[in-house]
C-alpha atoms as a PDB file:
ATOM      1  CA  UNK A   1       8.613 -19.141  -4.560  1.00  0.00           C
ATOM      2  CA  UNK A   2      11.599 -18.780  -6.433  1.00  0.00           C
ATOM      3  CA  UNK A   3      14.133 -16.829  -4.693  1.00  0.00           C
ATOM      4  CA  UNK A   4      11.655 -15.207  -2.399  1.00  0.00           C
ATOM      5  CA  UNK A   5       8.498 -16.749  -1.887  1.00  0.00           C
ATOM      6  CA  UNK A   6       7.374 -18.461  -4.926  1.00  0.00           C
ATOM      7  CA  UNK A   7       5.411 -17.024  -7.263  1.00  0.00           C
ATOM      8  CA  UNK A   8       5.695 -19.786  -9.705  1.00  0.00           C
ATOM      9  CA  UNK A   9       4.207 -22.983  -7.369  1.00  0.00           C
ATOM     10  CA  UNK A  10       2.359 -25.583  -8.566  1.00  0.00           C
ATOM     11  CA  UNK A  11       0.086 -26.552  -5.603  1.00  0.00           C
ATOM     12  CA  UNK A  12      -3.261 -25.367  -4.256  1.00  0.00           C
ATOM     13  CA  UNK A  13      -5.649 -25.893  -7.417  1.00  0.00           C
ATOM     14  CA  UNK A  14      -5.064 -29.477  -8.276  1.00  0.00           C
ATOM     15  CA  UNK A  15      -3.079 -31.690 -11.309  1.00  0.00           C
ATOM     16  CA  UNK A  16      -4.936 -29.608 -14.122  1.00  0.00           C
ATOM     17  CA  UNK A  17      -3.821 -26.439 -13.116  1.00  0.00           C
ATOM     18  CA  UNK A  18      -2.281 -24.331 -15.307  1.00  0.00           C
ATOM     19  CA  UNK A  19       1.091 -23.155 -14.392  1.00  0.00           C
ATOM     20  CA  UNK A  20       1.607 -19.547 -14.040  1.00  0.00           C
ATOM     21  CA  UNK A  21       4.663 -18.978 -16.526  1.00  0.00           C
ATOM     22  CA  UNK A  22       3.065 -20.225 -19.250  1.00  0.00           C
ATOM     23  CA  UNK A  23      -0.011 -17.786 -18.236  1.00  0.00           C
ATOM     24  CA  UNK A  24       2.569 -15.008 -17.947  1.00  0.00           C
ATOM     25  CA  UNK A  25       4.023 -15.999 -21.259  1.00  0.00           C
ATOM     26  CA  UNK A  26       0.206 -15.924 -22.958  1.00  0.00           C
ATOM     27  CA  UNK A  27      -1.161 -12.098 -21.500  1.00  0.00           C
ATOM     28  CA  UNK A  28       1.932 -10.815 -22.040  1.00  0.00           C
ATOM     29  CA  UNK A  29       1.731 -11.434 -25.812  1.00  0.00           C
ATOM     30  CA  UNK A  30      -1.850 -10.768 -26.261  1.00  0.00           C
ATOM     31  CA  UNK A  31      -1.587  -7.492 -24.462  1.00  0.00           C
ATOM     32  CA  UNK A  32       1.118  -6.836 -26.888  1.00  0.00           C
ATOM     33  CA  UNK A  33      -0.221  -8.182 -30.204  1.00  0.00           C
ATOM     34  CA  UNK A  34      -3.909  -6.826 -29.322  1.00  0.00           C
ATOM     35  CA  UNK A  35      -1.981  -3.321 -29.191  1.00  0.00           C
ATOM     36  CA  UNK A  36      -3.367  -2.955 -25.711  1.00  0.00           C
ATOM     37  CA  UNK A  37       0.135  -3.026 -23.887  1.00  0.00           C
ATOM     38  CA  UNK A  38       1.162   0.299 -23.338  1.00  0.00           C
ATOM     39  CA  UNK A  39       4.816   2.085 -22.513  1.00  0.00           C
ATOM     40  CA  UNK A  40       7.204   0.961 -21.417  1.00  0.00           C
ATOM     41  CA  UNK A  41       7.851  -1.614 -23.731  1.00  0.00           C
ATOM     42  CA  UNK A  42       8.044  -4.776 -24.363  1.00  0.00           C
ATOM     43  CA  UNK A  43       5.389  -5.960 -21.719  1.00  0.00           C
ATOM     44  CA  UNK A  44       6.988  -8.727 -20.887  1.00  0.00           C
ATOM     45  CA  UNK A  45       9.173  -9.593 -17.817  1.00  0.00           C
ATOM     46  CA  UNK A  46       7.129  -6.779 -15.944  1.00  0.00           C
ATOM     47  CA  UNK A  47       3.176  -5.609 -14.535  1.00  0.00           C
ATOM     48  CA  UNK A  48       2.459  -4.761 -17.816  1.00  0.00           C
ATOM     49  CA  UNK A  49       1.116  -1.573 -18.363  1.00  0.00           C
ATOM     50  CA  UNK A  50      -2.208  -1.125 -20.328  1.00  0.00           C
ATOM     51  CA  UNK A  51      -4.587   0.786 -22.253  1.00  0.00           C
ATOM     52  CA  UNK A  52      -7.564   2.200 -19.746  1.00  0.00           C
ATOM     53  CA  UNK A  53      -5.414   2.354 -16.638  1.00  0.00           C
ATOM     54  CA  UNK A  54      -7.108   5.383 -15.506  1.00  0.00           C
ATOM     55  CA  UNK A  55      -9.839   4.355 -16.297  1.00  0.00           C
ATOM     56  CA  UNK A  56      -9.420   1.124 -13.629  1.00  0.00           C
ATOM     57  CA  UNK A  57      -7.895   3.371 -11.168  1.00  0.00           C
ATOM     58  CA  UNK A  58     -11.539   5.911 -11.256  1.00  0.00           C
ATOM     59  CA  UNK A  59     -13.208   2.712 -10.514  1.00  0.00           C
ATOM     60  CA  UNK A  60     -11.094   1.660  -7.751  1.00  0.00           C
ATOM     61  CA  UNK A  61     -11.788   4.971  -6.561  1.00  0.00           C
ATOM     62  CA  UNK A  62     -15.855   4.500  -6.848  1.00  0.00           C
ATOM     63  CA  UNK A  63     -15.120   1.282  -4.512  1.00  0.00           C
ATOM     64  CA  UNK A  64     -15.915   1.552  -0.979  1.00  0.00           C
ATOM     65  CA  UNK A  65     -12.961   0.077   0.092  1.00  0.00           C
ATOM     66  CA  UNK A  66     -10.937   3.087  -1.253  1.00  0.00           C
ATOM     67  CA  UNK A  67     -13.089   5.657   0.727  1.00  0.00           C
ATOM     68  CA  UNK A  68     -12.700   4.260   3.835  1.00  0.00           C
ATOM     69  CA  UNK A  69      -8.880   4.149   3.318  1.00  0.00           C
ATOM     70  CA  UNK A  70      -6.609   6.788   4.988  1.00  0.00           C
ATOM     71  CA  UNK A  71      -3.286   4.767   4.471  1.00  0.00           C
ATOM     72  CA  UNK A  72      -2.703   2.497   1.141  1.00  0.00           C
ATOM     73  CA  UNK A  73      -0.207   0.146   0.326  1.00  0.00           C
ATOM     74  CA  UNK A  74       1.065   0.021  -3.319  1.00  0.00           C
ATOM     75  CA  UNK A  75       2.765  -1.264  -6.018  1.00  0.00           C
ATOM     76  CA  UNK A  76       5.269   0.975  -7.671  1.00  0.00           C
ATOM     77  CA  UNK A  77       4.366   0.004 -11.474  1.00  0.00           C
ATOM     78  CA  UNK A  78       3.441   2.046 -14.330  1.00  0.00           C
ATOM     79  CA  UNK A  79      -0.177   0.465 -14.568  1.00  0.00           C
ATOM     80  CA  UNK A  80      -1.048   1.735 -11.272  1.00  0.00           C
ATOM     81  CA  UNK A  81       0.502   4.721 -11.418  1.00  0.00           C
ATOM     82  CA  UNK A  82      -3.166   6.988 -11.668  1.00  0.00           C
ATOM     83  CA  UNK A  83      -3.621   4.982  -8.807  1.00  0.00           C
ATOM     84  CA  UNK A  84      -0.828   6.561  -6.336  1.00  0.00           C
ATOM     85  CA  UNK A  85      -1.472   9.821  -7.564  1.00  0.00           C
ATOM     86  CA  UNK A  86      -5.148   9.832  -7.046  1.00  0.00           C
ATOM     87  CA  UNK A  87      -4.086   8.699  -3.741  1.00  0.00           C
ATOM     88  CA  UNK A  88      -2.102  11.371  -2.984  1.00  0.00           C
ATOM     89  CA  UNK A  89      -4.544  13.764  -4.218  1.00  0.00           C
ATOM     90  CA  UNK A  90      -7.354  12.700  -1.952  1.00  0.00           C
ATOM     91  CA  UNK A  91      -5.277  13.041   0.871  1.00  0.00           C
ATOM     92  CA  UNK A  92      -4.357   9.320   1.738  1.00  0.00           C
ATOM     93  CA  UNK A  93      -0.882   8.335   2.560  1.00  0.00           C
ATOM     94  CA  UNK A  94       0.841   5.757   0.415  1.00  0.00           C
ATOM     95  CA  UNK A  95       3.392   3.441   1.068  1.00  0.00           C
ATOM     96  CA  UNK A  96       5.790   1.984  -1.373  1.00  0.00           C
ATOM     97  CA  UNK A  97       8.557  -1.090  -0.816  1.00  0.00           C
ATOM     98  CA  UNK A  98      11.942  -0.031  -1.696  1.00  0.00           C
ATOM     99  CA  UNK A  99      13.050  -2.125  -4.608  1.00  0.00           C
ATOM    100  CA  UNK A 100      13.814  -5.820  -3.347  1.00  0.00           C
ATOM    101  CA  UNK A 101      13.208  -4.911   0.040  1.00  0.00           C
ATOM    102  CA  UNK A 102      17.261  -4.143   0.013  1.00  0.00           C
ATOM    103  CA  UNK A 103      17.249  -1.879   2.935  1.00  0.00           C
ATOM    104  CA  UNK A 104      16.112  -2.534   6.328  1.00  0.00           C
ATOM    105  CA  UNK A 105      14.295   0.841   6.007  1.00  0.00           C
ATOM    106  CA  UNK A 106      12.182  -0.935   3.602  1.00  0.00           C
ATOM    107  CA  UNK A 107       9.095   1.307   2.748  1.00  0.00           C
ATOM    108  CA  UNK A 108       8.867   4.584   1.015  1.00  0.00           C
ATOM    109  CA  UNK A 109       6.134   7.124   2.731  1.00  0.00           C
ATOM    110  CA  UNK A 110       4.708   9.689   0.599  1.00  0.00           C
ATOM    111  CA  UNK A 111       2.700  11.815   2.669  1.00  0.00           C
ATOM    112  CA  UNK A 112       0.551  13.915   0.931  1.00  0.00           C
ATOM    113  CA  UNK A 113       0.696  17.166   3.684  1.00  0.00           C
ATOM    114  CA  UNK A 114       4.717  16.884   2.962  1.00  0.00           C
ATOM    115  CA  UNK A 115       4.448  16.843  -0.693  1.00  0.00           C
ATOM    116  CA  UNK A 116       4.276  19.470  -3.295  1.00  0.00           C
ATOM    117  CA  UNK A 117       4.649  17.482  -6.764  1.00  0.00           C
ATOM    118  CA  UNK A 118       2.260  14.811  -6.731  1.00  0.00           C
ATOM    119  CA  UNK A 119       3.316  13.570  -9.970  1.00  0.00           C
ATOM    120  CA  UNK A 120       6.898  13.183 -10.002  1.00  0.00           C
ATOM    121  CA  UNK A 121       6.900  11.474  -5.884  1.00  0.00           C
ATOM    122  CA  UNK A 122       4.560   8.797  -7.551  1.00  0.00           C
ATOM    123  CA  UNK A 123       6.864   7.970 -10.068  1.00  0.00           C
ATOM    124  CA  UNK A 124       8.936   4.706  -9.964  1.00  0.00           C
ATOM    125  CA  UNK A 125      12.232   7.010  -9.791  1.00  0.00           C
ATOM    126  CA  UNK A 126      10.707  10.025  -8.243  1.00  0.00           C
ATOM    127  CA  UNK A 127       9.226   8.190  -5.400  1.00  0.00           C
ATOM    128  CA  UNK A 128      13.196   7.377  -4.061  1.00  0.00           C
ATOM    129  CA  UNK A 129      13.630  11.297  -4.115  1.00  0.00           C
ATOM    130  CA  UNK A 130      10.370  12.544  -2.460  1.00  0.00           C
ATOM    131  CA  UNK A 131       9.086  10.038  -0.024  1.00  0.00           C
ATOM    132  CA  UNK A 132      10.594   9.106   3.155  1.00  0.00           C
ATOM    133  CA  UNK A 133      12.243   6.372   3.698  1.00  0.00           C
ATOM    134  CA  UNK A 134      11.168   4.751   6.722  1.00  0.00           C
ATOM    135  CA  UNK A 135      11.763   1.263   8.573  1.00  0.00           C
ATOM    136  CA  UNK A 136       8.779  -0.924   9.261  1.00  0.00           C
ATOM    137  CA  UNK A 137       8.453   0.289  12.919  1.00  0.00           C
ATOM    138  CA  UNK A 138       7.541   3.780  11.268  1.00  0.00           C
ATOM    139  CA  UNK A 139       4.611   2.548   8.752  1.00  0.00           C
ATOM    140  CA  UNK A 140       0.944   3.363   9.825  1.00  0.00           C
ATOM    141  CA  UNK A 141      -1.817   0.445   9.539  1.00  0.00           C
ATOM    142  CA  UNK A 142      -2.714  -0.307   6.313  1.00  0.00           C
ATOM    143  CA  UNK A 143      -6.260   0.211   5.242  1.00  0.00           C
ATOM    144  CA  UNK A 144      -5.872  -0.941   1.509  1.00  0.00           C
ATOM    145  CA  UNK A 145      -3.592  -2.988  -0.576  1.00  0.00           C
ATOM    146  CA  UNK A 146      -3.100  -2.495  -4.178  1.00  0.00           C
ATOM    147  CA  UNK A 147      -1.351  -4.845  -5.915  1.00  0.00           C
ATOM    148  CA  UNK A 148      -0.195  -4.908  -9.719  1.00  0.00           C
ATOM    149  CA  UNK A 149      -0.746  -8.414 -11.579  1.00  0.00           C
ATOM    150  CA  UNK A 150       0.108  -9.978 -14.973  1.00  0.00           C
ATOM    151  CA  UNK A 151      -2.996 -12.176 -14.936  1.00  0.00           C
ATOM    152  CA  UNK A 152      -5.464 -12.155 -12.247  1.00  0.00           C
ATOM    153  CA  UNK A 153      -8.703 -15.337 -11.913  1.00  0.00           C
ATOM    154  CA  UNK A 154     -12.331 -14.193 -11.066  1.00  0.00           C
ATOM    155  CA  UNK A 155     -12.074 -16.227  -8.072  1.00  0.00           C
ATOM    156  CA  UNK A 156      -8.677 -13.944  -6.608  1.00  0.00           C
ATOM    157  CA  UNK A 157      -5.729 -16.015  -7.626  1.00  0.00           C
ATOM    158  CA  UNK A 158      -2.739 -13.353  -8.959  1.00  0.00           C
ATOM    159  CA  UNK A 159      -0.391 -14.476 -10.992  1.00  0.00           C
ATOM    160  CA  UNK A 160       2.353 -11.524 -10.735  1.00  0.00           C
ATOM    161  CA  UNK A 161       5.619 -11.626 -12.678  1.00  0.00           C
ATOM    162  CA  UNK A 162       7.179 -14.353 -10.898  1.00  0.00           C
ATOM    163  CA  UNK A 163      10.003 -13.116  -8.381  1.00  0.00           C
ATOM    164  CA  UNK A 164       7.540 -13.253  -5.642  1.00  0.00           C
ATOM    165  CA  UNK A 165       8.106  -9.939  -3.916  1.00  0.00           C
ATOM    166  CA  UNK A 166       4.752  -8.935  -3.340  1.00  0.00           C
ATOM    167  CA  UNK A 167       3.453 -11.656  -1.563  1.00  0.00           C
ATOM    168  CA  UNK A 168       6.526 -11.328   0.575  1.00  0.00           C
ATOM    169  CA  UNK A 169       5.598  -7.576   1.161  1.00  0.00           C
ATOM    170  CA  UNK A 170       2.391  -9.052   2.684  1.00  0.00           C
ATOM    171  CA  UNK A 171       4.151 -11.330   4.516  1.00  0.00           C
ATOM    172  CA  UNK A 172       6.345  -8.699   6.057  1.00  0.00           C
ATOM    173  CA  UNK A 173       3.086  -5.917   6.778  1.00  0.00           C
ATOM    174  CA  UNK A 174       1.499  -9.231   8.347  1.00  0.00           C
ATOM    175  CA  UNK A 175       4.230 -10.149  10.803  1.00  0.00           C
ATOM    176  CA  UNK A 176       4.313  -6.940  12.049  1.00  0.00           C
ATOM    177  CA  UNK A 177       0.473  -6.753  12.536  1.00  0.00           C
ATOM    178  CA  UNK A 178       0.537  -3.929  10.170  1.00  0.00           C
ATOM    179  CA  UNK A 179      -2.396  -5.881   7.926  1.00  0.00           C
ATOM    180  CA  UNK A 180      -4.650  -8.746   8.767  1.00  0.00           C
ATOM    181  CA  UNK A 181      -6.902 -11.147   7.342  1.00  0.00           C
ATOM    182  CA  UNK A 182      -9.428  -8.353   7.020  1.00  0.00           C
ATOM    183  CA  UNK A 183      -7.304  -6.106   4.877  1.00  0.00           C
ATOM    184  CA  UNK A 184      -8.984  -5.582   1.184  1.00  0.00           C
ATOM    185  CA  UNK A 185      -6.226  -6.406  -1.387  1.00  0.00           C
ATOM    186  CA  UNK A 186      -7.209  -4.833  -4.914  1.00  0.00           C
ATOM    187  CA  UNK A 187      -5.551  -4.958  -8.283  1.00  0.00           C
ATOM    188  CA  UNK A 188      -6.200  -2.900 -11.230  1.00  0.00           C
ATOM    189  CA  UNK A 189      -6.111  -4.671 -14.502  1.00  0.00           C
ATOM    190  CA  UNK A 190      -6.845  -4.966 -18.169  1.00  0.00           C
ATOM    191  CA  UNK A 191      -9.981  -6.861 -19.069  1.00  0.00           C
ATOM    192  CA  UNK A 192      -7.757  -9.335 -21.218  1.00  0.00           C
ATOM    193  CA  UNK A 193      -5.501  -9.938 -17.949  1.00  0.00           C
ATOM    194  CA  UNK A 194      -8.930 -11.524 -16.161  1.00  0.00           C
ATOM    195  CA  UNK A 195      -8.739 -15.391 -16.896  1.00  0.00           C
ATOM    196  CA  UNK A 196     -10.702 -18.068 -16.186  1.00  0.00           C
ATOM    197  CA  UNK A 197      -7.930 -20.748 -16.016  1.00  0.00           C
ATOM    198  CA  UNK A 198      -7.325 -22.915 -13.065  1.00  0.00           C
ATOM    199  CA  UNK A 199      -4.116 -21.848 -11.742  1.00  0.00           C
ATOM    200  CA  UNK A 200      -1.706 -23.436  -9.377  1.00  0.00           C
ATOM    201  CA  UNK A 201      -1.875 -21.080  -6.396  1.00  0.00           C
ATOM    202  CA  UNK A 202       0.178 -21.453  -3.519  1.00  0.00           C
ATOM    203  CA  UNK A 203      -0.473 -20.677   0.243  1.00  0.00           C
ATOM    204  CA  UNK A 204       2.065 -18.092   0.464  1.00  0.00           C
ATOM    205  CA  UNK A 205       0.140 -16.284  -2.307  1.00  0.00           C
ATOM    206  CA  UNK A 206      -2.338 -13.432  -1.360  1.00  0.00           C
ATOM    207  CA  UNK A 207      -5.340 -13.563  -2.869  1.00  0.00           C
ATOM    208  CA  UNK A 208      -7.195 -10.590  -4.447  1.00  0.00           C
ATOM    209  CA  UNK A 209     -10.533  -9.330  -2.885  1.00  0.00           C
ATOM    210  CA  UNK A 210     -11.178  -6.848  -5.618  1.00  0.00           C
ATOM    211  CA  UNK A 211     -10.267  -7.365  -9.359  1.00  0.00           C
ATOM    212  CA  UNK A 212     -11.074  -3.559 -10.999  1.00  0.00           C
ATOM    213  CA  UNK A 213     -10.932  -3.500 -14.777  1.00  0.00           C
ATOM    214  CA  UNK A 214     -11.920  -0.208 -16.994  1.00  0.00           C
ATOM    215  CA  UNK A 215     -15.265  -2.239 -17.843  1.00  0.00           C
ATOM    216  CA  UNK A 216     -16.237  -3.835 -14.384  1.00  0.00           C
ATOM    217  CA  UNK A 217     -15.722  -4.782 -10.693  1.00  0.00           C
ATOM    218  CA  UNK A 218     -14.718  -8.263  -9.822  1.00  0.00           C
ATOM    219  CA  UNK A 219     -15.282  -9.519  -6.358  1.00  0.00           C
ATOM    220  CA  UNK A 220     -14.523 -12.824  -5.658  1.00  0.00           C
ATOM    221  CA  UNK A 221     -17.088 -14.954  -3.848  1.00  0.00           C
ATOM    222  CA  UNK A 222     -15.817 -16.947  -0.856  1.00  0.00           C
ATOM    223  CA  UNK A 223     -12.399 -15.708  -1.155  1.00  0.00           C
ATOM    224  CA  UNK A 224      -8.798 -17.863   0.141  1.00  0.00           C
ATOM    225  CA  UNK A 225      -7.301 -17.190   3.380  1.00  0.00           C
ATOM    226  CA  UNK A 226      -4.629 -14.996   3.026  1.00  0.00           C
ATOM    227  CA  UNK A 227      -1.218 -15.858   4.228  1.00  0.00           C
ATOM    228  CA  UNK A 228      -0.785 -15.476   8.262  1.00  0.00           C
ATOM    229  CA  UNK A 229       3.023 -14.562   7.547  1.00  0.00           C
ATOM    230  CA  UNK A 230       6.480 -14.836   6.445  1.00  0.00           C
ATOM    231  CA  UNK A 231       7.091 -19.173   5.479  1.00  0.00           C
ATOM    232  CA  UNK A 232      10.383 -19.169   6.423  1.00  0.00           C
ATOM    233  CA  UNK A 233      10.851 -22.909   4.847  1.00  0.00           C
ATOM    234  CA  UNK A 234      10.704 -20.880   1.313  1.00  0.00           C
ATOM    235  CA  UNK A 235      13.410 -18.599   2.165  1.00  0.00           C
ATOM    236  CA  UNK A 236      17.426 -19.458   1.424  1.00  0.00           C
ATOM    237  CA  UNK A 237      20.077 -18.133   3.600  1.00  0.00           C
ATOM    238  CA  UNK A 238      20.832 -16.264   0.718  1.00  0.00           C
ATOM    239  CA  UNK A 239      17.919 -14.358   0.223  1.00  0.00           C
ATOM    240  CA  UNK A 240      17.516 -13.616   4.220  1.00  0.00           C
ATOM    241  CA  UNK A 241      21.215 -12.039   4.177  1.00  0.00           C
ATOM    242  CA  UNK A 242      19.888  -9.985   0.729  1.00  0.00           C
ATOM    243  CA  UNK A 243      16.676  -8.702   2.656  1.00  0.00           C
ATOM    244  CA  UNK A 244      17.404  -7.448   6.018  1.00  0.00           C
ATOM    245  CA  UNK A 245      13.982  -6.923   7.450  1.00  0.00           C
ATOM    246  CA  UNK A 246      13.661 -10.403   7.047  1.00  0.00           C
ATOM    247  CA  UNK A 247      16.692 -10.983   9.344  1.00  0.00           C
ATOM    248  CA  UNK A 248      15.212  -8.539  12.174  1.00  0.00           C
ATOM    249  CA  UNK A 249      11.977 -10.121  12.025  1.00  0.00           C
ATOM    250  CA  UNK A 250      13.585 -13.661  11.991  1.00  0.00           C
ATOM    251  CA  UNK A 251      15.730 -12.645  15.101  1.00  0.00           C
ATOM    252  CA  UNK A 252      12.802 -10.895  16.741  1.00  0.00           C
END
């Protein structure tokens, strides 16, 4: 993990893996030279953004995973933006990570009975303004995680865009008992984001249950054990003063 719980290690799949940066480097210029990346621009450096994004997100919604969920745990990126807002509009409450995890009220809660614009509380900037920000004592169980990727494998490894955030979301919701093993983790992707490389996953990375693409439902066979928390041997002194929930947790 650099920083925060590496998105960027090299063990777990053996001395012909594939590194993820290089990965990252290769969908995020196909997605942009195929003219499949869409706004905001360039793809790179983020969760890119894609043509058929709805599309993904109305197949999520066909899974039954999604209809059993009440509460859902998301990403805040443009690719799964349909996502949130479909969300919202069945009635299921969504949480959100404040940016970094710089707060110790760490979670945004958009509750659907509280909200009148759908649209703008899903946004990236609109969320901060609508939803409530709460502290991790305040967030419900989690039924379903979605998670935004820059390459995902068939078999569940995610390659995301390497400052290792989400998996440390996990981490947190998992400490606190908020999610467990059981918890379905889902990503919504491009077609050309599914690879079949052997990448070096990590055992701090969560692995995905279900891969959705506009063209198809991936779910991997056998599936990794997800991480049972926060590895504190990852984290600097640094980043625990930057992240306060991480200091609470660590003290609790």
């Amino acid at each position: 993990m650099p920083d925060v719980g590496s998105d960027d290690g090299s063990d777990g799949a053996g001395s012909d893996a594939v590194d993820k940066a290089s990965v990252r480097e290769r969908i995020w210029d196909d997605l942009e030279e195929s003219g499949e990346a869409r706004f905001p621009f360039p793809p790179h450096g983020r969760i890119p953004n894609f043509a058929g994004a709805s599309d993904a997100a109305d197949r999520l919604a066909e899974q039954p995973e999604w209809n059993e969920a009440t509460t859902i745990k998301a990403n805040p990126d443009a690719p799964q933006l349909p996502v949130r807002r479909r969300a919202l509009r069945e009635g299921k409450t969504v949480y959100m990570a404040v940016p970094r995890l710089s707060d110790e009220r760490c979670f945004l809660k958009l509750d659907p009975d509280d909200l009148e614009d759908y649209d703008a509380a899903t946004t990236v900037s609109g969320s901060s303004k609508h939803g409530e920000q709460v502290g991790p004592e305040a967030v419900d169980r989690v039924d379903l995680i979605v998670s935004g990727s820059v390459a995902v494998t068939e078999e569940g490894g995610r390659i995301g865009k390497g400052e290792g955030y989400s998996d440390l979301e996990y981490a947190v919701l998992r400490e606190l008992d908020l999610v467990d093993e059981s918890t379905p983790v889902a990503t919504s992707v491009h077609e050309r984001q599914v690879i079949d490389d052997a990448v070096a996953i990590g055992a701090h990375d969560v692995a995905m249950n279900l891969v959705v693409t506009p063209e198809r439902v991936v779910r991997p066979e056998g599936g990794s054990e997800q991480p049972e928390g926060i590895d504190w041997d990852l984290l600097t002194d640094e980043r625990l003063e930057e992240i306060p929930v991480l200091e609470s947790l660590r003290d609790r």
